[in-house]
Protein backbone atom coordinates (compact mmCIF):
# COMPACT_ATOMS: atom_id res chain seq x y z
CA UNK A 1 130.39 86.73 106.05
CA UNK A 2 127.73 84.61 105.71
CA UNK A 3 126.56 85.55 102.86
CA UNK A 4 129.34 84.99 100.95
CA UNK A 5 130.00 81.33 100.13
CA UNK A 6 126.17 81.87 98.23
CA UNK A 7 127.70 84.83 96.38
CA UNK A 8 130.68 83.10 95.26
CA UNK A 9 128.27 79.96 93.62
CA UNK A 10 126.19 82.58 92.18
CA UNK A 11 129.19 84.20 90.33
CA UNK A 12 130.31 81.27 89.40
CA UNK A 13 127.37 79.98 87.98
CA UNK A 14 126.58 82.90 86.04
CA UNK A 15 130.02 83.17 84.28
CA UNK A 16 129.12 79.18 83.36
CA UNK A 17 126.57 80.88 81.60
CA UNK A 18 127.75 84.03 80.19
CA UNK A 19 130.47 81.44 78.60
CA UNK A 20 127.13 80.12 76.40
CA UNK A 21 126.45 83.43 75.12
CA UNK A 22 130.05 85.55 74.74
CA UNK A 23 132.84 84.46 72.68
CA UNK A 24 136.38 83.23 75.06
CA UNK A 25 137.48 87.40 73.60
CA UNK A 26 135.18 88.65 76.16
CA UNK A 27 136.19 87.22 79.28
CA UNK A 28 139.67 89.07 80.10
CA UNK A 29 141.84 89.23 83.17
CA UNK A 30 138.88 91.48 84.67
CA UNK A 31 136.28 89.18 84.24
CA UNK A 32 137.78 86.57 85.54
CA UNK A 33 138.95 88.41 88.42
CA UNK A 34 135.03 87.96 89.86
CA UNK A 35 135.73 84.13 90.66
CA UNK A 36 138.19 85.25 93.34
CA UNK A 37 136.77 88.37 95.00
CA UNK A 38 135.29 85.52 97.54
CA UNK A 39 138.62 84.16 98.73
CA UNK A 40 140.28 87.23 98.24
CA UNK A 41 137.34 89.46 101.12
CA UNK A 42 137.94 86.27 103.26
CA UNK A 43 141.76 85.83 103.29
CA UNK A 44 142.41 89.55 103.67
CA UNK A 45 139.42 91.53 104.85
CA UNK A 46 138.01 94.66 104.03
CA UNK A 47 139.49 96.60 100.95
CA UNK A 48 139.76 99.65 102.35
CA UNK A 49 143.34 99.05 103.68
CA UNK A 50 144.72 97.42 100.45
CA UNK A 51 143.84 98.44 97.50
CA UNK A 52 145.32 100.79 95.42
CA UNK A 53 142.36 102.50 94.04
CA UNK A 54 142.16 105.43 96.32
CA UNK A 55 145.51 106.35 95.74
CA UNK A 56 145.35 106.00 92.27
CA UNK A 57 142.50 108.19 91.66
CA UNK A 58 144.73 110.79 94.51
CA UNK A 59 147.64 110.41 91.52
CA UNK A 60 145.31 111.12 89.15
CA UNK A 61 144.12 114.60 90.26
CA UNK A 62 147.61 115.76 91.32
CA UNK A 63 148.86 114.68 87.04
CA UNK A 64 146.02 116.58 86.15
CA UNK A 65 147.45 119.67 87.38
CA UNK A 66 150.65 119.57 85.18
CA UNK A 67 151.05 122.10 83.32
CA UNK A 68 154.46 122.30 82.50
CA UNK A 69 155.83 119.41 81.89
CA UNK A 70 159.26 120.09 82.43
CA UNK A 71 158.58 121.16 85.68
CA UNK A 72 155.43 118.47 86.72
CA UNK A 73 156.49 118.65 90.43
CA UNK A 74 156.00 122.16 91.07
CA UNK A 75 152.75 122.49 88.78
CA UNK A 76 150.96 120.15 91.14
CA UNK A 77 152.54 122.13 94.36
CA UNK A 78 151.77 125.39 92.87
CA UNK A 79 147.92 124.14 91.54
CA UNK A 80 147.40 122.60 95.22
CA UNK A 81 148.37 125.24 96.91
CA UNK A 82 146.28 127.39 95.20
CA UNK A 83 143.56 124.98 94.94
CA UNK A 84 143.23 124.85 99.23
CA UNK A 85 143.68 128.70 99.11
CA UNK A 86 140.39 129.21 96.92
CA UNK A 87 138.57 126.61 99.01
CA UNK A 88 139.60 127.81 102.42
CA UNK A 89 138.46 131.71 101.47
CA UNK A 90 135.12 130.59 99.80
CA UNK A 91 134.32 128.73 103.38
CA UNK A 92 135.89 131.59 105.51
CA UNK A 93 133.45 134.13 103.42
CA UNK A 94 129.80 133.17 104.41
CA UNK A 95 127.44 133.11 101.52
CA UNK A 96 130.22 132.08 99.07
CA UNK A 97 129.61 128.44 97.59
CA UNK A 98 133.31 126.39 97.55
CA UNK A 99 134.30 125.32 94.50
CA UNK A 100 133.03 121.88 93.28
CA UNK A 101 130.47 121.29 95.41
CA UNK A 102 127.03 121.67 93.99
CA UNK A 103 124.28 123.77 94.89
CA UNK A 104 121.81 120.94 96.61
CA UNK A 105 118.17 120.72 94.44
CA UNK A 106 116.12 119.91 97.49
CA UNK A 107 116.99 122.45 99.81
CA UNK A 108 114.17 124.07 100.70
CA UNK A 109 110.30 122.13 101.47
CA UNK A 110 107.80 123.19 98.63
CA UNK A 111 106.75 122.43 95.17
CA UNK A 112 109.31 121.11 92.65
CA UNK A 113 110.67 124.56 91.07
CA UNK A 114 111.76 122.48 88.35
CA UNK A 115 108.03 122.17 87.09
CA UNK A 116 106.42 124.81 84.87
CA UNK A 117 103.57 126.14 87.29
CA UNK A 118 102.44 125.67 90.57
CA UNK A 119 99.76 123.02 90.54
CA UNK A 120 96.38 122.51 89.10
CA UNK A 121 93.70 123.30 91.77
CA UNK A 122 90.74 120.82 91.69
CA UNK A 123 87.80 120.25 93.07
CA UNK A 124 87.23 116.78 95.02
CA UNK A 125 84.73 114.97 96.21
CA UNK A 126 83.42 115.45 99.98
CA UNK A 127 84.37 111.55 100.66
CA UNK A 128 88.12 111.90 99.56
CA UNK A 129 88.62 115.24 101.41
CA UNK A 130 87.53 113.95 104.74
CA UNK A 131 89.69 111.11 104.36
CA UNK A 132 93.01 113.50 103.84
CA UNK A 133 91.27 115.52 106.53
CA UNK A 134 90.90 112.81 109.16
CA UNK A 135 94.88 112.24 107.96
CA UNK A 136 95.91 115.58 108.94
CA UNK A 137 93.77 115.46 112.58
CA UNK A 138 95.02 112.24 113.93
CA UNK A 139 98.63 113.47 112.99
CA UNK A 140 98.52 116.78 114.82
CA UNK A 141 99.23 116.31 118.43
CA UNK A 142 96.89 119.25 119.99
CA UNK A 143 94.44 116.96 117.94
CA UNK A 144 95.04 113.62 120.53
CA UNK A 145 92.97 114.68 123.52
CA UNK A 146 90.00 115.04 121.34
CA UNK A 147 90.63 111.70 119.57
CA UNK A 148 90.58 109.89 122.78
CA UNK A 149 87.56 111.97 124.14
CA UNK A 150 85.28 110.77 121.25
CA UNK A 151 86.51 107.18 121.14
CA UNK A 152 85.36 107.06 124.73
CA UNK A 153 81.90 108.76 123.65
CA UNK A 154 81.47 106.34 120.72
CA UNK A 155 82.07 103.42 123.47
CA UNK A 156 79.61 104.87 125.91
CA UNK A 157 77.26 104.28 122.58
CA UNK A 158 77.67 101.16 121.34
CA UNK A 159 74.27 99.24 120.12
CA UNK A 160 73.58 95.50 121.82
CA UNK A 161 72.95 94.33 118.36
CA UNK A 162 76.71 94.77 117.40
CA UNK A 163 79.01 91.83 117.90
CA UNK A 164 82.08 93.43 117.07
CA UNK A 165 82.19 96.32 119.13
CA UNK A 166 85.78 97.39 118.91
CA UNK A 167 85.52 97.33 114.71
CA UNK A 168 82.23 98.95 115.17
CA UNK A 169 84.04 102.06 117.40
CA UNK A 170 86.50 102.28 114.45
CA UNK A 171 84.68 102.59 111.76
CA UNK A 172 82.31 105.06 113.43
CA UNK A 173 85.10 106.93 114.36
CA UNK A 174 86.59 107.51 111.41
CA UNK A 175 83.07 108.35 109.97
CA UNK A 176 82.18 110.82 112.24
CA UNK A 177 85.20 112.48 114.15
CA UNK A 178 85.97 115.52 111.67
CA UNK A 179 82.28 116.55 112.00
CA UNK A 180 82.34 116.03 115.32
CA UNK A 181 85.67 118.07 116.28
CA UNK A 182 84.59 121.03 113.92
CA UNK A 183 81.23 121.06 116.24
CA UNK A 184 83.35 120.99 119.37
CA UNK A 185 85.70 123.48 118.15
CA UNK A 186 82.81 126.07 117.27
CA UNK A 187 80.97 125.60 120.67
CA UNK A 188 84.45 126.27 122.19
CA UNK A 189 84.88 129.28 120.55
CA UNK A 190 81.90 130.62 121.71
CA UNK A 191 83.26 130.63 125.22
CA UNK A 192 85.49 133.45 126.29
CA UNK A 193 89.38 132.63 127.08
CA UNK A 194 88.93 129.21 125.11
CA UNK A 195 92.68 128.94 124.81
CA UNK A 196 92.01 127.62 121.15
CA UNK A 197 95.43 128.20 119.09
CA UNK A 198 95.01 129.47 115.68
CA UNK A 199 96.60 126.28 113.88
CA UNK A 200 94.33 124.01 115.38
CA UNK A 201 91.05 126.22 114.97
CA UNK A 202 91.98 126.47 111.24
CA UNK A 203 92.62 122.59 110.79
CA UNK A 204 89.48 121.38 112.91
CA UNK A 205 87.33 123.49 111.19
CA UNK A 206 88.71 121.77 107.29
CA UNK A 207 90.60 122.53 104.28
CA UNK A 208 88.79 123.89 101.09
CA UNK A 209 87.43 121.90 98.81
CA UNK A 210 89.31 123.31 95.99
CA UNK A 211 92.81 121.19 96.42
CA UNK A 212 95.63 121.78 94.85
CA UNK A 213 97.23 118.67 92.78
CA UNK A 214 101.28 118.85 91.75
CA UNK A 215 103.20 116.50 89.92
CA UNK A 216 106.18 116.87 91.78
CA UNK A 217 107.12 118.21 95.87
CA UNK A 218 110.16 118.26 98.07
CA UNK A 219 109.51 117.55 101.57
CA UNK A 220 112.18 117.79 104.50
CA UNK A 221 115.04 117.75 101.37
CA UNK A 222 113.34 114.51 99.82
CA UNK A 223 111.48 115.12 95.78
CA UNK A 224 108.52 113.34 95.32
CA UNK A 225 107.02 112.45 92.32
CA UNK A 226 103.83 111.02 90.79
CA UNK A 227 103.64 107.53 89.16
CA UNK A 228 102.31 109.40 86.20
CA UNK A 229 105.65 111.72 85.72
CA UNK A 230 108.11 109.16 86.50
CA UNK A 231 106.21 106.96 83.91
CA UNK A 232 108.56 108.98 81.27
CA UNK A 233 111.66 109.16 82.99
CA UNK A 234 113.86 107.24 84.24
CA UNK A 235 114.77 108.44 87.74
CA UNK A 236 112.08 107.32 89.92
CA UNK A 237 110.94 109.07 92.75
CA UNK A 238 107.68 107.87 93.22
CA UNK A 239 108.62 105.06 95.46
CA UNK A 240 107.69 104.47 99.34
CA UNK A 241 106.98 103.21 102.35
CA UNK A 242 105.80 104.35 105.99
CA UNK A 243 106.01 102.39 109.10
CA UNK A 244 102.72 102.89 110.77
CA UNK A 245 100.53 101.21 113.55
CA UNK A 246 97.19 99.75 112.90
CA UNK A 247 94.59 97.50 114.56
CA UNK A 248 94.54 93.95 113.06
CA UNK A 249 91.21 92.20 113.07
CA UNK A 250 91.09 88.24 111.92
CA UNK A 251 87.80 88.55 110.78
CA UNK A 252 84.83 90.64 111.59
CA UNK A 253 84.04 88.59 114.00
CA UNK A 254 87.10 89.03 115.92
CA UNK A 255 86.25 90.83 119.66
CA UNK A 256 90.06 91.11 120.28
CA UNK A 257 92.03 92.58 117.49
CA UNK A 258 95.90 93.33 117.92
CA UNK A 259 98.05 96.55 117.38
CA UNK A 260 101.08 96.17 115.59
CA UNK A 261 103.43 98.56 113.85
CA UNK A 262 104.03 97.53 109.95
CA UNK A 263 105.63 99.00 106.97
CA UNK A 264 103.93 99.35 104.07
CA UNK A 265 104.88 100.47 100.65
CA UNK A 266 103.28 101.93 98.16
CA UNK A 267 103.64 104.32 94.86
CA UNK A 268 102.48 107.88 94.69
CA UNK A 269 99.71 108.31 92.70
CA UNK A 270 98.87 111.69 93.47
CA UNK A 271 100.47 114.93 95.29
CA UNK A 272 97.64 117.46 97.36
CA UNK A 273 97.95 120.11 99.00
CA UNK A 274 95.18 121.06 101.63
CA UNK A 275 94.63 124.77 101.72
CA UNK A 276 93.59 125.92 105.15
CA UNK A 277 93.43 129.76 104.14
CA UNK A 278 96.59 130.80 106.51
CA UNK A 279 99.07 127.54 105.70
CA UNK A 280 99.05 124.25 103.26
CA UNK A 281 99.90 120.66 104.21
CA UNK A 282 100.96 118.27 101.86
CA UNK A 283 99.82 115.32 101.38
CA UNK A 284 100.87 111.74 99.36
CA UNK A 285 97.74 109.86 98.13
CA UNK A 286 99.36 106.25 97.55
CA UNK A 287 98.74 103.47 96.10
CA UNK A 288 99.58 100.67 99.06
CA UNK A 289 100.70 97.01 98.21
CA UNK A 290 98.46 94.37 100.12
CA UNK A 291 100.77 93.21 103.21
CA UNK A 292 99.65 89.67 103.22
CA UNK A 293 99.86 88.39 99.47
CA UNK A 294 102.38 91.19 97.56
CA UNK A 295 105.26 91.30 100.34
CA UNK A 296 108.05 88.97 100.78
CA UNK A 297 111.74 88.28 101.66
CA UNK A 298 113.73 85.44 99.25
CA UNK A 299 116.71 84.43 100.56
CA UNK A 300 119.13 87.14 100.29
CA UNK A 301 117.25 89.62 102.84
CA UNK A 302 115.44 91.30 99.93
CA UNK A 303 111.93 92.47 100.51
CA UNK A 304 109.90 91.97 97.31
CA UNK A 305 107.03 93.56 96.68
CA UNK A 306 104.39 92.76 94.18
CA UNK A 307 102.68 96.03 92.60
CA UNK A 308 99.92 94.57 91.08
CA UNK A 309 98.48 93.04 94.57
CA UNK A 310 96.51 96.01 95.90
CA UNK A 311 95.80 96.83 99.25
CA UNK A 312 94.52 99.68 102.31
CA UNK A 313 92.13 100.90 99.75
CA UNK A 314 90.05 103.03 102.44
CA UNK A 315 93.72 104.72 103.34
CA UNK A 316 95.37 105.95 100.70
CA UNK A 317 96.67 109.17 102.45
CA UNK A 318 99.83 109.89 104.63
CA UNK A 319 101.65 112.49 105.41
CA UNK A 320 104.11 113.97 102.68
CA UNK A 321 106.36 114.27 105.98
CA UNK A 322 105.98 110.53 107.01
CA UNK A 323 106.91 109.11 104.09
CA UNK A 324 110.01 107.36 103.12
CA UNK A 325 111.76 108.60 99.87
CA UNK A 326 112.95 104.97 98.08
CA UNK A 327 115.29 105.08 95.37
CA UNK A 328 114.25 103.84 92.48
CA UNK A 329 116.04 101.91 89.54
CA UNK A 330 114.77 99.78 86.08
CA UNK A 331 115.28 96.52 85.72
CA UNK A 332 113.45 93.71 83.33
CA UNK A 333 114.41 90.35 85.08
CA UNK A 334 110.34 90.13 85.29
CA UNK A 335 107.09 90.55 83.45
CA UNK A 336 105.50 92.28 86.68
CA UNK A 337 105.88 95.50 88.56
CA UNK A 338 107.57 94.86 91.36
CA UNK A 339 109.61 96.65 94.09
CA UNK A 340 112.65 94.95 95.81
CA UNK A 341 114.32 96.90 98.63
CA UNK A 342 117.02 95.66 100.83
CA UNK A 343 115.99 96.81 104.60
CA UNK A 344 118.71 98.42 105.66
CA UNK A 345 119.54 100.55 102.36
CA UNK A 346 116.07 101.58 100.77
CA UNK A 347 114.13 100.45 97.84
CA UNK A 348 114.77 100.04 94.26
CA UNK A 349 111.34 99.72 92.07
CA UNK A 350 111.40 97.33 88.69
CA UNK A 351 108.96 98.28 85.99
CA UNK A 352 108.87 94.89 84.04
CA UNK A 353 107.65 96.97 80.68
C-alpha cells in the first residue's frame, strides 16, 4: 500500500510523455484506464473478488465446446462431462499423463538432453582443479571434522613474524587442506577397520584432471546455462546468486575479521563436472559481481547489480546444487549489463546490447 501513491505519479508521468510521441488515436478507453488502477486497488481492494476476468475466460472454454449450435447447452454438458471423464481415468491409471498438462523438461538432475552430446572433456590446470576440489570438500559434511582438525593444526603453526594471523590461517588453509586430507585419508587406510566410507575415500583422494565442460545442466529440476549459449538466445538461464558465509577482513591488517552471511550473484561462465571414477558432481564456475561497488537497492526494493564490476576472483566455484536459478529477461533502458532482481521474486538480467 505504500507503494502505491509512487506508482500512480509514475503512470501518470509516463502517459504525459507517451502523449509527446503517439498520436490522441492511440490512447483508447484501455489506456487510459492505467490513471485509475491506483484509486480503483485502494477504494476496493484486491481484484480477485471483482473482476470479471476469471469468469470470462470460464465462458470462454465452455463456448468453445459448441458444437451444435442449435443445441449450445447440451454440447458444453456433453463436452464437460466427457472432458472430467478423460481426466479422472488418465489420473486413476498410473503412468498415464492427463490431458493438457505437459510433460515437465527438467525432471530429472543431469545434462541438458536437449544438447547434441554429452560434454567436451578437458584438461585443466592443477590450480583451477584444486579450487573446485577444495569446493566439493568443505561442502561434504563427513568432510567437517577434518576441516576443523587442520585449522587447529595450522593455528598451533603460526610464524611470530605474521601480523595477521587469522588471514594467514585462511589462506594457508585453503592452500594446503586437499593435500593434506588426501595424506590423512591414505595413512587411514592403511589401518585395519578405518571406518572410511567409499564416497568420502573417493572425494579426498581428487577428481581427474580430465573434466568434463557442458553448455547446459539441470540440477534439482532447475536448467542451467552458460553465458556463452544464452548469448544467442533469448531465454536466459545463466543467471544467479548463492547466499553464503564468509570472513570479512577491513584490511590486511585487520586481527579481528567478522563472519557474515551475504548473497552474491553472479553469471555462469562455465558448467564442470568432476569425475571421481564411481560418481560426478557438478559444478558452476561463476563469474561473481563485486559486493561493495556493483550491488544496490533504488527506491522501489530492486537490487541492481552492475555486471561489469567484478569481484571473488579466487572463488569462482559453487555448487551446481547451491545455486539459485534467476529468471532472466532483455531489456535496453541502459548501455551496461546489469541484473535487477526484486528480493522476494528472483532476478531478471538486462543485456544493454
Amino acid at each position: 500500500m505504500k507503494k502505491l501513491d509512487a506508482l500512480h505519479y509514475k503512470i501518470v508521468e509516463t502517459l504525459c510523455n507517451l502523449e509527446m510521441f503517439f498520436p490522441p488515436s492511440f490512447f483508447d478507453i484501455m489506456i487510459h484506464l492505467m490513471v485509475h488502477l491506483v484509486r480503483e486497488a485502494k477504494l476496493c481492494g484486491p481484484v480477485w473478488a471483482r473482476w470479471m476476468y476469471p469468469f470470462e475466460r470460464s465462458m470462454k472454454v465452455l463456448k468453445s465446446y459448441v458444437r451444435n449450435h442449435y443445441r449450445p447447452e447440451a454440447s458444453m454438458v456433453e463436452c464437460y462431462i466427457s472432458e472430467e471423464a478423460v481426466e479422472f481415468c488418465s489420473e486413476y491409471m498410473s503412468g498415464v499423463e492427463a490431458i493438457g498438462i505437459s510433460k515437465p523438461r527438467n525432471n530429472s538432475d543431469g545434462v541438458d538432453k536437449g544438447l547434441r552430446g554429452n560434454g567436451t572433456v578437458t584438461t585443466v590446470s592443477r590450480a583451477e582443479l584444486d579450487q573446485a576440489q577444495l569446493v566439493v570438500l568443505q561442502n561434504n559434511p563427513e568432510i567437517q571434522s577434518y576441516i576443523i582438525d587442520h585449522i587447529e593444526l595450522l593455528r598451533s603453526m603460526i610464524p611470530n613474524k605474521i601480523k595477521n594471523k587469522q588471514k594467514w590461517v585462511i589462506d594457508e588453509h585453503n592452500k594446503t587442506f586437499c593435500q593434506w586430507l588426501k595424506n590423512t585419508i591414505l595413512t587411514k587406510l592403511g589401518e585395519k577397520n578405518h571406518g572410511l566410507s567409499t564416497e568420502l575415500k573417493r572425494i579426498s583422494l581428487g577428481a581427474s584432471i580430465d573434466v568434463i565442460k557442458h553448455q547446459a545442466y539441470i540440477v534439482e529440476g532447475k536448467r542451467f546455462h552458460t553465458k556463452s549459449r544464452d548469448d544467442a538466445r533469448l531465454v536466459q538461464n545463466s543467471g544467479v546468486s548463492v547466499v553464503a558465509e564468509a570472513m570479512h577482513f577491513a584490511s590486511a591488517k585487520d586481527n579481528n575479521p567478522i563472519s557474515g552471511t551475504m548473497t552474491y550473484y553472479g553469471v555462469v561462465e562455465e558448467i564442470w563436472e568432476l569425475d571421481y571414477s564411481l560418481f560426478r558432481i557438478p559444478l558452476l564456475k561463476c563469474s561473481w559481481v563485486d559486493n561493495n561497488t556493483g550491488v544496490k537497492t533504488d527506491e522501489l526494493g530492486f537490487t541492481l547489480v552492475d555486471l561489469s564490476k567484478k569481484g571473488s576472483k579466487n572463488d569462482p566455484f559453487i555448487m551446481a546444487s547451491q545455486a539459485k536459478q534467476e529468471h532472466d529477461n532483455e531489456s535496453d533502458s541502459d548501455d551496461r549489463d546489469y541484473l535487477r532482481t526484486d528480493i522476494e521474486e528472483g532476478i531478471w538480467v538486462d543485456y544493454g546490447e
